[in-house]
PDB file of N, CA and C in Angstrom:
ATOM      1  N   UNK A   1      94.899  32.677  58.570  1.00  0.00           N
ATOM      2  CA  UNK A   1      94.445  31.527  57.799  1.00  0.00           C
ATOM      3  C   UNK A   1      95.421  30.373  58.031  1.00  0.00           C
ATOM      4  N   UNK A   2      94.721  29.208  58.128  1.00  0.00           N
ATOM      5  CA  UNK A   2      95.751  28.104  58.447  1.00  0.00           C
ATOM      6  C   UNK A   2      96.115  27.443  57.205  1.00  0.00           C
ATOM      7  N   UNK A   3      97.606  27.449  56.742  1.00  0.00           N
ATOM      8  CA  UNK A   3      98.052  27.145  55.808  1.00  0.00           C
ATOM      9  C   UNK A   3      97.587  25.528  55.188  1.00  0.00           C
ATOM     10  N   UNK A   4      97.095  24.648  56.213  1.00  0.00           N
ATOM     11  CA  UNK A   4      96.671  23.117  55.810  1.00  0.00           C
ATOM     12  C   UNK A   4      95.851  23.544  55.314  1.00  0.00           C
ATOM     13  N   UNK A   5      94.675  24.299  55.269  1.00  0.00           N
ATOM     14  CA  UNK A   5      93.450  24.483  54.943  1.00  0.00           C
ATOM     15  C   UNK A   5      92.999  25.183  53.568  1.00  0.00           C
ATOM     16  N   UNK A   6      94.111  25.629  52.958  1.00  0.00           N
ATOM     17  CA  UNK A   6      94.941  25.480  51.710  1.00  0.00           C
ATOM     18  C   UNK A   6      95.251  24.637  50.514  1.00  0.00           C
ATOM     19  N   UNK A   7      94.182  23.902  49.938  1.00  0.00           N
ATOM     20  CA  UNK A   7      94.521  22.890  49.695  1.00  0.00           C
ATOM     21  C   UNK A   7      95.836  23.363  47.838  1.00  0.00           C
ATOM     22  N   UNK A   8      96.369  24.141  47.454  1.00  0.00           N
ATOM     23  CA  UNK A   8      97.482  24.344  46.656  1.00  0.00           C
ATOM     24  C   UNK A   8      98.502  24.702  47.777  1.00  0.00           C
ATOM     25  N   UNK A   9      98.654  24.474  49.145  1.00  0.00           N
ATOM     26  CA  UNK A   9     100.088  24.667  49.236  1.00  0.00           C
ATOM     27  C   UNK A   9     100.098  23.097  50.165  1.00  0.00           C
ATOM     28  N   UNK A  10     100.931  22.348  49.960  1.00  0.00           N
ATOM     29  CA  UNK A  10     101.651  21.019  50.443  1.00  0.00           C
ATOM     30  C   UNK A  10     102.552  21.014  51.404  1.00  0.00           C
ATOM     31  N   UNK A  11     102.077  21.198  53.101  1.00  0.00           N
ATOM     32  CA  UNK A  11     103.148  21.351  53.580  1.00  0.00           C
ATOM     33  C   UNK A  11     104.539  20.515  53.818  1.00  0.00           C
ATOM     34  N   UNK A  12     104.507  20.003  53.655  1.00  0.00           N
ATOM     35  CA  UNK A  12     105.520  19.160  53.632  1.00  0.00           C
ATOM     36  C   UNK A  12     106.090  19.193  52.481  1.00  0.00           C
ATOM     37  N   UNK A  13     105.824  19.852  51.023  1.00  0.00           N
ATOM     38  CA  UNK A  13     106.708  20.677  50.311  1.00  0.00           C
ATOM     39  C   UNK A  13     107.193  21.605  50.444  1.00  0.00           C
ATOM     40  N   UNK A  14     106.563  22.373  51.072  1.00  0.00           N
ATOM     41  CA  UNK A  14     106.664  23.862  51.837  1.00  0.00           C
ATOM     42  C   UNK A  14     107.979  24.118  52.676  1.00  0.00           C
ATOM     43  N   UNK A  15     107.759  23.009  53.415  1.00  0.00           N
ATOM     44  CA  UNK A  15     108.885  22.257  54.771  1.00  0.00           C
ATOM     45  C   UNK A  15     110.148  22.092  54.052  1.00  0.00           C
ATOM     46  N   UNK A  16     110.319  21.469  53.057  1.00  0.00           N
ATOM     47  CA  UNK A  16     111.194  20.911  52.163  1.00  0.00           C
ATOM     48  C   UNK A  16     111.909  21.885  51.557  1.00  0.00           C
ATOM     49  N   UNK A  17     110.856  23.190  50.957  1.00  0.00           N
ATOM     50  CA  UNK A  17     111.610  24.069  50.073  1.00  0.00           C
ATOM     51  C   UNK A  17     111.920  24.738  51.142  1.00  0.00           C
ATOM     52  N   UNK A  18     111.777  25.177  52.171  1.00  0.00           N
ATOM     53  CA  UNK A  18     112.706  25.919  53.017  1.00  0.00           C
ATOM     54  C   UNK A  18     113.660  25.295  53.861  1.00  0.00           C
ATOM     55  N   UNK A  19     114.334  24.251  53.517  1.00  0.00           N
ATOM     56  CA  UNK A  19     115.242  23.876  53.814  1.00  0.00           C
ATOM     57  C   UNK A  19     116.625  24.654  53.723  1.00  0.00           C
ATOM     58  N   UNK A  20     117.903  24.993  54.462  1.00  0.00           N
ATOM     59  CA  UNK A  20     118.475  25.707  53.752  1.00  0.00           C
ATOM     60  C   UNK A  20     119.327  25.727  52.412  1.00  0.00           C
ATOM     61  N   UNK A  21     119.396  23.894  52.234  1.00  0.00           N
ATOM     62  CA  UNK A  21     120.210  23.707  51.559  1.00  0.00           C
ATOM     63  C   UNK A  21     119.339  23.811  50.141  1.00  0.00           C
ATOM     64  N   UNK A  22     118.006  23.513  50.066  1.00  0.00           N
ATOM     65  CA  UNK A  22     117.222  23.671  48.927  1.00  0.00           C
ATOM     66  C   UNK A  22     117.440  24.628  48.607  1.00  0.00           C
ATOM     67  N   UNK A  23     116.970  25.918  49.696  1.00  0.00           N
ATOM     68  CA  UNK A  23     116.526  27.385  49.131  1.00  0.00           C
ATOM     69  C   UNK A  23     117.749  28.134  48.905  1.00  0.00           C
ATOM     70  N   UNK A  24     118.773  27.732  49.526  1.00  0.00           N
ATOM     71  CA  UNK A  24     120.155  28.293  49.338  1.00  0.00           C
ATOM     72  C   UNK A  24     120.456  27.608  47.503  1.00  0.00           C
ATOM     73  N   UNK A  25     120.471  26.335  47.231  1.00  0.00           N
ATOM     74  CA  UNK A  25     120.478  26.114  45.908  1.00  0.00           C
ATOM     75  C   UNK A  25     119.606  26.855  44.884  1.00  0.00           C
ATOM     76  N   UNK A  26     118.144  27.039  45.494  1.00  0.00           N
ATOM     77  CA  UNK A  26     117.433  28.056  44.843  1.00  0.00           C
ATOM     78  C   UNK A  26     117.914  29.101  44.207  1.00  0.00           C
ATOM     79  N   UNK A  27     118.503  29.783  45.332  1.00  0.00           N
ATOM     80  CA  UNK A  27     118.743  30.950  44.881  1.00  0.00           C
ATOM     81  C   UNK A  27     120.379  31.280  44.233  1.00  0.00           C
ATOM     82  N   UNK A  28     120.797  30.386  44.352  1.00  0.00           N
ATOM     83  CA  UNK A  28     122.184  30.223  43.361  1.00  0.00           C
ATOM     84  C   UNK A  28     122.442  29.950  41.962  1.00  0.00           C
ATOM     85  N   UNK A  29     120.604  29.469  41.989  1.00  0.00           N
ATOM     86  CA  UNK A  29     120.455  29.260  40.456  1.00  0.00           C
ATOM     87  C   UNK A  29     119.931  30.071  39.561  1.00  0.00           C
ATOM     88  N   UNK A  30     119.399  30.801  40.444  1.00  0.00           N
ATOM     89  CA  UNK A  30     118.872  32.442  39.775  1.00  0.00           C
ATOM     90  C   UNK A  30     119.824  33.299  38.942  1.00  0.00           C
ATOM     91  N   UNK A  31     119.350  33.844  37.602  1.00  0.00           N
ATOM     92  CA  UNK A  31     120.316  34.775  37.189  1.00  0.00           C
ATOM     93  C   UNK A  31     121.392  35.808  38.165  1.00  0.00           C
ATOM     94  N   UNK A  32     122.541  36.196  37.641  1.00  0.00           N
ATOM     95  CA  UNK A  32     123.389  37.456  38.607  1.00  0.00           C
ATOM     96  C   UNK A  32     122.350  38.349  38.109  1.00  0.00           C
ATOM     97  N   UNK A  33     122.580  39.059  39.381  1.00  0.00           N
ATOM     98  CA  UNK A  33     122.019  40.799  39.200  1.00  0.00           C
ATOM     99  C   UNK A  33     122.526  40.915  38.060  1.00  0.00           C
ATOM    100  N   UNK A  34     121.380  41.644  37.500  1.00  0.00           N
ATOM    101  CA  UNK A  34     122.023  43.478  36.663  1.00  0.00           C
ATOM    102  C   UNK A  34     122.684  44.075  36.714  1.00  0.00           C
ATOM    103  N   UNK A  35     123.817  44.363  36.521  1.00  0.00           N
ATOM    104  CA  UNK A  35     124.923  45.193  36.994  1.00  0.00           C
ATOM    105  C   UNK A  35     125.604  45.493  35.594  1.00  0.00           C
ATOM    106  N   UNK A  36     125.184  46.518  34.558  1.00  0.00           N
ATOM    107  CA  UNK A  36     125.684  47.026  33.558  1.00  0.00           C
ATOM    108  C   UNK A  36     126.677  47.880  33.408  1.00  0.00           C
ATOM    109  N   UNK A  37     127.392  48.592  33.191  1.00  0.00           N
ATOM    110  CA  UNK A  37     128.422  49.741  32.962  1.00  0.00           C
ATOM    111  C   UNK A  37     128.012  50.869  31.954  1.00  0.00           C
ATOM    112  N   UNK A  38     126.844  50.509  31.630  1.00  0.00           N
ATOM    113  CA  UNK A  38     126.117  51.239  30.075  1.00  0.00           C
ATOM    114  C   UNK A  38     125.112  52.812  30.638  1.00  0.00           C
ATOM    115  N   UNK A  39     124.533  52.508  31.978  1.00  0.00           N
ATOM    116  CA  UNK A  39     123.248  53.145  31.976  1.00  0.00           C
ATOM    117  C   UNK A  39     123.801  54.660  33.318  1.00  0.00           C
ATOM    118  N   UNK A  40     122.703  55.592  33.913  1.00  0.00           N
ATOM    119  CA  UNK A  40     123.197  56.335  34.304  1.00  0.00           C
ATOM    120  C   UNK A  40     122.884  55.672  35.261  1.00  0.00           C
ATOM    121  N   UNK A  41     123.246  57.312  36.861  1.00  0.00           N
ATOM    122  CA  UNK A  41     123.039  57.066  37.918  1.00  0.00           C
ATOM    123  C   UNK A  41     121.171  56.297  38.682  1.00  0.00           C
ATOM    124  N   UNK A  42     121.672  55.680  39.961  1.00  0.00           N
ATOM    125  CA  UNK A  42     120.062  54.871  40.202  1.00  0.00           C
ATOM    126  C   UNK A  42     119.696  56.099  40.966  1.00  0.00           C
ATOM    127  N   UNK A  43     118.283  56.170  40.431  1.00  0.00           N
ATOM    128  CA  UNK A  43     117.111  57.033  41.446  1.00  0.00           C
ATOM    129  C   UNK A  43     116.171  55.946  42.632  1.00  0.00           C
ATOM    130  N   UNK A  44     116.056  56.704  43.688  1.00  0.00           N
ATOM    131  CA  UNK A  44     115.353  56.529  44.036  1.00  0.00           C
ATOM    132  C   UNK A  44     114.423  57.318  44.947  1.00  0.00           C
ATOM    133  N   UNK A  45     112.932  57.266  44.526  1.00  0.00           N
ATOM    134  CA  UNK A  45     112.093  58.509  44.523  1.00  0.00           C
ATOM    135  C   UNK A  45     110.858  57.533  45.679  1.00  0.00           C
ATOM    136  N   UNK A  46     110.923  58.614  47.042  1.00  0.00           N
ATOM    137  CA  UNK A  46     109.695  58.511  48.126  1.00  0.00           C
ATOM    138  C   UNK A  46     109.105  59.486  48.115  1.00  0.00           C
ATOM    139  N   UNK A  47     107.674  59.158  48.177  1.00  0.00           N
ATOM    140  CA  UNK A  47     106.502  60.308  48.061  1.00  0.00           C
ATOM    141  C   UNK A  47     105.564  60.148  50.082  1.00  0.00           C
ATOM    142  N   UNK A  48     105.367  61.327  50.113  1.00  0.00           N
ATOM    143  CA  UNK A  48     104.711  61.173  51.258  1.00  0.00           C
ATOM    144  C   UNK A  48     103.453  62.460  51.413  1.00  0.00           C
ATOM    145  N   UNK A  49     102.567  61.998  52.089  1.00  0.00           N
ATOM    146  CA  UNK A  49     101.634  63.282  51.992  1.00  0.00           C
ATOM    147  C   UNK A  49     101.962  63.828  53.958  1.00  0.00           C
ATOM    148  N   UNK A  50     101.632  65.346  54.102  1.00  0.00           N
ATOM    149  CA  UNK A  50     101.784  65.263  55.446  1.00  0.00           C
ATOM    150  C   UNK A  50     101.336  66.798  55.928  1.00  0.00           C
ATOM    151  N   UNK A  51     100.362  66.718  56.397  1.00  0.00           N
ATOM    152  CA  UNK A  51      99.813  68.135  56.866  1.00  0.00           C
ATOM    153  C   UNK A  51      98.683  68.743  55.408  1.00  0.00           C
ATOM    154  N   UNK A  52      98.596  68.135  54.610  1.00  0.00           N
ATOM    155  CA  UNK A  52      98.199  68.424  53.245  1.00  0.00           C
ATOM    156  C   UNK A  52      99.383  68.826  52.186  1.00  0.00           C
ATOM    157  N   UNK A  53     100.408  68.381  52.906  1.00  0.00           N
ATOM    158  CA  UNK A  53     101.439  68.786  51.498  1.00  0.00           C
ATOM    159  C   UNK A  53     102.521  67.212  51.166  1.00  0.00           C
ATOM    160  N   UNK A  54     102.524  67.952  49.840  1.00  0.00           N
ATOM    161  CA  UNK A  54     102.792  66.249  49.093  1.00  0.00           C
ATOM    162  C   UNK A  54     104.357  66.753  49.590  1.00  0.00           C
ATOM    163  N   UNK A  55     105.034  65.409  49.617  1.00  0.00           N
ATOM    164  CA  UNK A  55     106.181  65.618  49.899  1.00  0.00           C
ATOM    165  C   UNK A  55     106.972  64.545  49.018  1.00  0.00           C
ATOM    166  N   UNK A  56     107.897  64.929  48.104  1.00  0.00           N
ATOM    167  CA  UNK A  56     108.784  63.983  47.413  1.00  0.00           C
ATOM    168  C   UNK A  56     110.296  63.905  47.611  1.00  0.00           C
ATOM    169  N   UNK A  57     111.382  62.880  47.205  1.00  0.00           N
ATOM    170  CA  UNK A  57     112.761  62.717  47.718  1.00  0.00           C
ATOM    171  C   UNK A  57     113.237  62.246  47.245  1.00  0.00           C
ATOM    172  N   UNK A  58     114.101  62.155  45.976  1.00  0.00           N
ATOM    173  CA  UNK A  58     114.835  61.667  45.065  1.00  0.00           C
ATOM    174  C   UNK A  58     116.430  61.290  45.968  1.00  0.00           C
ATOM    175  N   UNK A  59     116.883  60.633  45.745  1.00  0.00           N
ATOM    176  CA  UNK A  59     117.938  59.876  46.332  1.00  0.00           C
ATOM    177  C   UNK A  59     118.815  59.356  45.258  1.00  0.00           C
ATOM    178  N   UNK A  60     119.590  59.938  44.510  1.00  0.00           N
ATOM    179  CA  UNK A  60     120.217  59.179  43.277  1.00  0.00           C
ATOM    180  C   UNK A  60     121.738  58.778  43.913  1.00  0.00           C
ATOM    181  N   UNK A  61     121.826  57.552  43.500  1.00  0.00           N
ATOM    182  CA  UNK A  61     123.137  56.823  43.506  1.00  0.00           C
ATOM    183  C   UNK A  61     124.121  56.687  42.349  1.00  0.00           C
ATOM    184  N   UNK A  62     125.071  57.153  42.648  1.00  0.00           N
ATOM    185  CA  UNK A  62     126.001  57.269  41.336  1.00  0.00           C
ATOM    186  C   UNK A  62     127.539  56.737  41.909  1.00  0.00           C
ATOM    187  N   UNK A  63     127.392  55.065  41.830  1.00  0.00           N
ATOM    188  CA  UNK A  63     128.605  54.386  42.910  1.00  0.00           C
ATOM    189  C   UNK A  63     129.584  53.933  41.492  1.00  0.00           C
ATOM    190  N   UNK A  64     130.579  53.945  41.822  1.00  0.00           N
ATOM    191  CA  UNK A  64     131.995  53.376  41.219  1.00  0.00           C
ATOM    192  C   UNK A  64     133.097  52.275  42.051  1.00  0.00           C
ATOM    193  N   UNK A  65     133.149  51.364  41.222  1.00  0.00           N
ATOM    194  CA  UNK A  65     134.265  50.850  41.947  1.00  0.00           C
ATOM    195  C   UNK A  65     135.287  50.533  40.978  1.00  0.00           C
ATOM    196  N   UNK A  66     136.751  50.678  41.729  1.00  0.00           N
ATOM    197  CA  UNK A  66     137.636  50.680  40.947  1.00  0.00           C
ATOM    198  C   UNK A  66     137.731  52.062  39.425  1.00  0.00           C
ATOM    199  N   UNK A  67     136.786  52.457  39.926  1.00  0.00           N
ATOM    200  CA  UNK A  67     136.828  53.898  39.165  1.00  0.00           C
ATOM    201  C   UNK A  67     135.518  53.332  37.887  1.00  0.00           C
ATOM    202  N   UNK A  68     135.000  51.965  37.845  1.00  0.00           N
ATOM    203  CA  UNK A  68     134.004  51.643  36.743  1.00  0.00           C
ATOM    204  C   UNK A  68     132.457  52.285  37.630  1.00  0.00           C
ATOM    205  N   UNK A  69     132.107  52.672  36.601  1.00  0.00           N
ATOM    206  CA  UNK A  69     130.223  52.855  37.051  1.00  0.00           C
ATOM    207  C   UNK A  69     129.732  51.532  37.558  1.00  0.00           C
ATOM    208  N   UNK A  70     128.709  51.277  38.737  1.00  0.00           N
ATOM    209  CA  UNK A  70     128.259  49.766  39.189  1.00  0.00           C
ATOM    210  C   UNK A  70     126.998  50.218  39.264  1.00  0.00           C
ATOM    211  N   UNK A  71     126.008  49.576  38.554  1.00  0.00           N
ATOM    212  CA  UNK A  71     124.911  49.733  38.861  1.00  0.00           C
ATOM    213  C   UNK A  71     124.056  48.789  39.629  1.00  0.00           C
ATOM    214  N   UNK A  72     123.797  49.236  40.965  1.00  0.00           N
ATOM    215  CA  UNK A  72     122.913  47.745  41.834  1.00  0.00           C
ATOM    216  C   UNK A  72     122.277  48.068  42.112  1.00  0.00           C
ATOM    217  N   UNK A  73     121.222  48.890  41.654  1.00  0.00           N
ATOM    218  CA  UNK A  73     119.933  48.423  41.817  1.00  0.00           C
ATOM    219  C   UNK A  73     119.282  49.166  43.269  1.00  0.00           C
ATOM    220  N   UNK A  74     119.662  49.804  43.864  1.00  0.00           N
ATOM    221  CA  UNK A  74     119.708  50.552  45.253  1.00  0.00           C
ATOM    222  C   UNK A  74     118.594  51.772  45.145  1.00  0.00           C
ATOM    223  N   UNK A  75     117.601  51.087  46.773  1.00  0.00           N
ATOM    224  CA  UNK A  75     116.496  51.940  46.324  1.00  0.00           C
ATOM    225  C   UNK A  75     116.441  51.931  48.229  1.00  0.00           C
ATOM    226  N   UNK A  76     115.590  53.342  48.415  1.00  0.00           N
ATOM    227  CA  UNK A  76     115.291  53.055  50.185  1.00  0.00           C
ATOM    228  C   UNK A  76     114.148  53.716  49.856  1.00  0.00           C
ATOM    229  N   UNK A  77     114.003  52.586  51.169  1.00  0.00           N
ATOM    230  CA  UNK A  77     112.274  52.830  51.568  1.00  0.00           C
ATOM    231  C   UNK A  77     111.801  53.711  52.532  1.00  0.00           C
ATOM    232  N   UNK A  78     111.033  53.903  53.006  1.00  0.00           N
ATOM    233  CA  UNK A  78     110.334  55.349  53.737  1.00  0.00           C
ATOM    234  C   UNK A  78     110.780  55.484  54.636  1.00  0.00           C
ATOM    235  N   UNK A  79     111.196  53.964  55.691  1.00  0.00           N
ATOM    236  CA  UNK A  79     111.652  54.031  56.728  1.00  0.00           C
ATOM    237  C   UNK A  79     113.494  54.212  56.562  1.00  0.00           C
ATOM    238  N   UNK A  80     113.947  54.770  55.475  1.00  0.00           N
ATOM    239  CA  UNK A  80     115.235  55.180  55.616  1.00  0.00           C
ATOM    240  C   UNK A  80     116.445  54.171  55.389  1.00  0.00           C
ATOM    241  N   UNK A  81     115.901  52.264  55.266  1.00  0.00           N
ATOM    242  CA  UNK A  81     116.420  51.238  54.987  1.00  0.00           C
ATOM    243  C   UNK A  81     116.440  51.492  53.370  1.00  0.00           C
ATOM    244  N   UNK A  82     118.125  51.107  53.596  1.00  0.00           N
ATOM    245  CA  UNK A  82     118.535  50.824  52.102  1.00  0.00           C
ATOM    246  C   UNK A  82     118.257  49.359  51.436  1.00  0.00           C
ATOM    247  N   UNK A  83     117.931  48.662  50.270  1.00  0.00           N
ATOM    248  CA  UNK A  83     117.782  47.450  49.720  1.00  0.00           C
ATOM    249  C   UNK A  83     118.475  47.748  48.210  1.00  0.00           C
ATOM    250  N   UNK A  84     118.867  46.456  48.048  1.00  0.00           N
ATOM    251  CA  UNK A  84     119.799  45.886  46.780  1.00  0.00           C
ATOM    252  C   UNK A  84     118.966  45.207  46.028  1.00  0.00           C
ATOM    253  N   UNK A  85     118.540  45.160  44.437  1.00  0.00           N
ATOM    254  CA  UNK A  85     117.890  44.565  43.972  1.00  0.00           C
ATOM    255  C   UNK A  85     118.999  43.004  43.888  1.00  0.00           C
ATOM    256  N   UNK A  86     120.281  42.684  43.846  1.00  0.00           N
ATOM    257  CA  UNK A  86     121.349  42.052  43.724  1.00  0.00           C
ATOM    258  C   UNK A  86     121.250  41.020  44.891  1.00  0.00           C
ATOM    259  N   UNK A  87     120.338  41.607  45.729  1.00  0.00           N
ATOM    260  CA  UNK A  87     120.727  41.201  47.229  1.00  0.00           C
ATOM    261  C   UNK A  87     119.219  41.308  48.017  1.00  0.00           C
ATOM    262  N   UNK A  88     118.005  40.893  47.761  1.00  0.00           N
ATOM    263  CA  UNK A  88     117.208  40.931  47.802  1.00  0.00           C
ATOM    264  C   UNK A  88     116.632  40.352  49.447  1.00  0.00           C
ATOM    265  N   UNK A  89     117.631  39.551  50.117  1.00  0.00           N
ATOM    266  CA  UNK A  89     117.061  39.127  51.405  1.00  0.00           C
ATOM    267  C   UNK A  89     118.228  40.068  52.684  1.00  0.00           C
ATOM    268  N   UNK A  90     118.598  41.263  52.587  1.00  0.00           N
ATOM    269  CA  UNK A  90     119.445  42.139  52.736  1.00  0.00           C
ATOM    270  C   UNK A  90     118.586  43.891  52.975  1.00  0.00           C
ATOM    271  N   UNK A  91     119.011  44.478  54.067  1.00  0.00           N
ATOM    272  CA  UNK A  91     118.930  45.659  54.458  1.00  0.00           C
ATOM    273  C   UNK A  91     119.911  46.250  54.830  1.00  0.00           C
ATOM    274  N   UNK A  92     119.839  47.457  54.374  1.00  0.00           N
ATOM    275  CA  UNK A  92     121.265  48.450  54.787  1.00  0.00           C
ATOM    276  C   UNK A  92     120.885  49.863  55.484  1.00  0.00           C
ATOM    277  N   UNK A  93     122.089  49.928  55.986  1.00  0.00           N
ATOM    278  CA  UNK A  93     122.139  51.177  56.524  1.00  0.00           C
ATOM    279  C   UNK A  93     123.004  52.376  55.873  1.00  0.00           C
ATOM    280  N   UNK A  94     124.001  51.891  54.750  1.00  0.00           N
ATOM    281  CA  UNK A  94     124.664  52.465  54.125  1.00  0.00           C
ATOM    282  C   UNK A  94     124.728  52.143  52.988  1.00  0.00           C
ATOM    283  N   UNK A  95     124.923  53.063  51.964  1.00  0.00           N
ATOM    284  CA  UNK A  95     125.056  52.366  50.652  1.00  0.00           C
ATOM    285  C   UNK A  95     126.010  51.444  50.555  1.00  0.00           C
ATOM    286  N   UNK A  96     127.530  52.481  51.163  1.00  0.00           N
ATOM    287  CA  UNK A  96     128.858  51.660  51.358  1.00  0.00           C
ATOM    288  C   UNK A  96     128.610  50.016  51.597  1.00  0.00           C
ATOM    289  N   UNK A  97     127.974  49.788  52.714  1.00  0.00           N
ATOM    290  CA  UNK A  97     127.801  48.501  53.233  1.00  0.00           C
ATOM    291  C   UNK A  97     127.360  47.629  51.861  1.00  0.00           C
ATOM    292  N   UNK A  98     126.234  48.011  51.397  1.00  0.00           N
ATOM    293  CA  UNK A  98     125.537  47.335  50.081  1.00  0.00           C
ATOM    294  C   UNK A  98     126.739  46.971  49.437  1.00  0.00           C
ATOM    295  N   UNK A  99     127.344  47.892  49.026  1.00  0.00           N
ATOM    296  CA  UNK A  99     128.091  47.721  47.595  1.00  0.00           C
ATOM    297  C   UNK A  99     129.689  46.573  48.194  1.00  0.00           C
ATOM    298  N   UNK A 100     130.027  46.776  49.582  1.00  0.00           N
ATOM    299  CA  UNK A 100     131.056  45.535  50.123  1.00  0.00           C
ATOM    300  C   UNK A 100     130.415  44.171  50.331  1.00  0.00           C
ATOM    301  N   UNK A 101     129.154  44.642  50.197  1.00  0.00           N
ATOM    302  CA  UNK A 101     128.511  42.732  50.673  1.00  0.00           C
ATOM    303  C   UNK A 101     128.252  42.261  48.623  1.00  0.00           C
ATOM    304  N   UNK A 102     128.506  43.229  48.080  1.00  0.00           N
ATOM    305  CA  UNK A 102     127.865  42.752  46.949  1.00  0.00           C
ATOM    306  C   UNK A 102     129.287  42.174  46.049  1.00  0.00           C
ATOM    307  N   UNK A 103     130.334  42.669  46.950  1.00  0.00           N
ATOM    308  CA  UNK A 103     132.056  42.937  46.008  1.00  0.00           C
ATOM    309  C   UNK A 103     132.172  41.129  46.718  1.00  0.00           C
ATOM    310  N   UNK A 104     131.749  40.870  48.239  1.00  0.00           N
ATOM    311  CA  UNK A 104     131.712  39.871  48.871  1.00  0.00           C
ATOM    312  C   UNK A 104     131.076  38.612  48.288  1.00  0.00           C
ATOM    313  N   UNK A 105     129.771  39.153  47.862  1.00  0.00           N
ATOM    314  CA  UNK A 105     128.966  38.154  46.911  1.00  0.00           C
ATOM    315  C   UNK A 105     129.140  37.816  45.614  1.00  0.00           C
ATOM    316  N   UNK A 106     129.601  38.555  44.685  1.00  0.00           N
ATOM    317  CA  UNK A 106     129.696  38.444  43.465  1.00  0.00           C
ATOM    318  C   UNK A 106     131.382  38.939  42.845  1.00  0.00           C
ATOM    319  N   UNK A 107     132.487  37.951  44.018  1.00  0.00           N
ATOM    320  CA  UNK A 107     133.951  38.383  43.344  1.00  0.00           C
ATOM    321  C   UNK A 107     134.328  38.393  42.352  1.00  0.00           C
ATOM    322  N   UNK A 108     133.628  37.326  41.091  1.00  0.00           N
ATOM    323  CA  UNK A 108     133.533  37.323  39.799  1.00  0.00           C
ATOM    324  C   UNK A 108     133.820  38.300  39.262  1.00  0.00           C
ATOM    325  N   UNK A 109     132.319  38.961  39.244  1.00  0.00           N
ATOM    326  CA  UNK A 109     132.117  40.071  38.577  1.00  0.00           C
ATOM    327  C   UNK A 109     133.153  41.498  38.953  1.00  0.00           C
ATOM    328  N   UNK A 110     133.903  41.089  39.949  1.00  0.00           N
ATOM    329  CA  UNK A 110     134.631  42.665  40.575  1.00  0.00           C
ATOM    330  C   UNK A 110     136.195  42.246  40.206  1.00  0.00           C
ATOM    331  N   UNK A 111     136.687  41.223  39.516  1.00  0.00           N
ATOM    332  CA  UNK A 111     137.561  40.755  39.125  1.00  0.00           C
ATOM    333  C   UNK A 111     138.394  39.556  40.158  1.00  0.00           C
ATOM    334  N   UNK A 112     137.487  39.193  40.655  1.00  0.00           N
ATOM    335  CA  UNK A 112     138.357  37.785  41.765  1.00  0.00           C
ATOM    336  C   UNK A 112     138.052  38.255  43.082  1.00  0.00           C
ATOM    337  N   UNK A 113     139.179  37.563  43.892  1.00  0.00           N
ATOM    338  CA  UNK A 113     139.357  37.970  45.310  1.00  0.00           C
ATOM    339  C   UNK A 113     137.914  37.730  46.100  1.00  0.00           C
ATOM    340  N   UNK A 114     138.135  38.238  47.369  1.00  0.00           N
ATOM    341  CA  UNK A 114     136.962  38.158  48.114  1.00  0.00           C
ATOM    342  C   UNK A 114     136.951  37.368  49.425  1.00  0.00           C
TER     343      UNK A 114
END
């Protein structure tokens, strides 16, 4: 479908909001992640059917840093890619990785530095 032909999307707003400096402000203005100290470890549960048998896979994350519980939000998808709810334009291959780009992103919250 050709996006002009659209008449609710404006391209040349469109153009505008993906600018980087817009969408980068965008998204700086968004609440911080979730990241409580209160709740338990994150699940994350893939279902697959295959030959006629259901197949399920719980994946629970139970990360610490500095010895505190961190909860981010860490879920993978079928194809074995990890994602950060914290970090939403981001794929991983390791949890590890997630949780250094997130100490990277949010020094605040991990007590400074970075």
């Amino acid at each position: 479908m050709d996006p002009t032909s659209n008449p609710t999307i404006d391209p040349t707003k469109l153009k505008a909001a993906a600018e980087p400096g817009a969408f980068g402000g965008y998204l700086a203005a968004l609440p911080h992640p979730p990241m409580g100290h209160d709740h338990g470890p994150m699940k994350s549960v893939r279902t697959a059917e295959y030959q006629g048998h259901r197949i399920s896979i719980t994946t629970t994350y139970e990360i610490t840093v500095d010895g505190k519980p961190l909860m981010a939000g860490l879920a993978v998808d079928d194809s074995g890619m990890l994602s950060c709810h914290g970090l939403p334009a981001y794929q991983f291959v390791s949890a590890v990785d997630a949780v250094r780009v997130l100490i990277h992103n949010y020094p605040d919250y991990f007590g400074g530095g970075g």
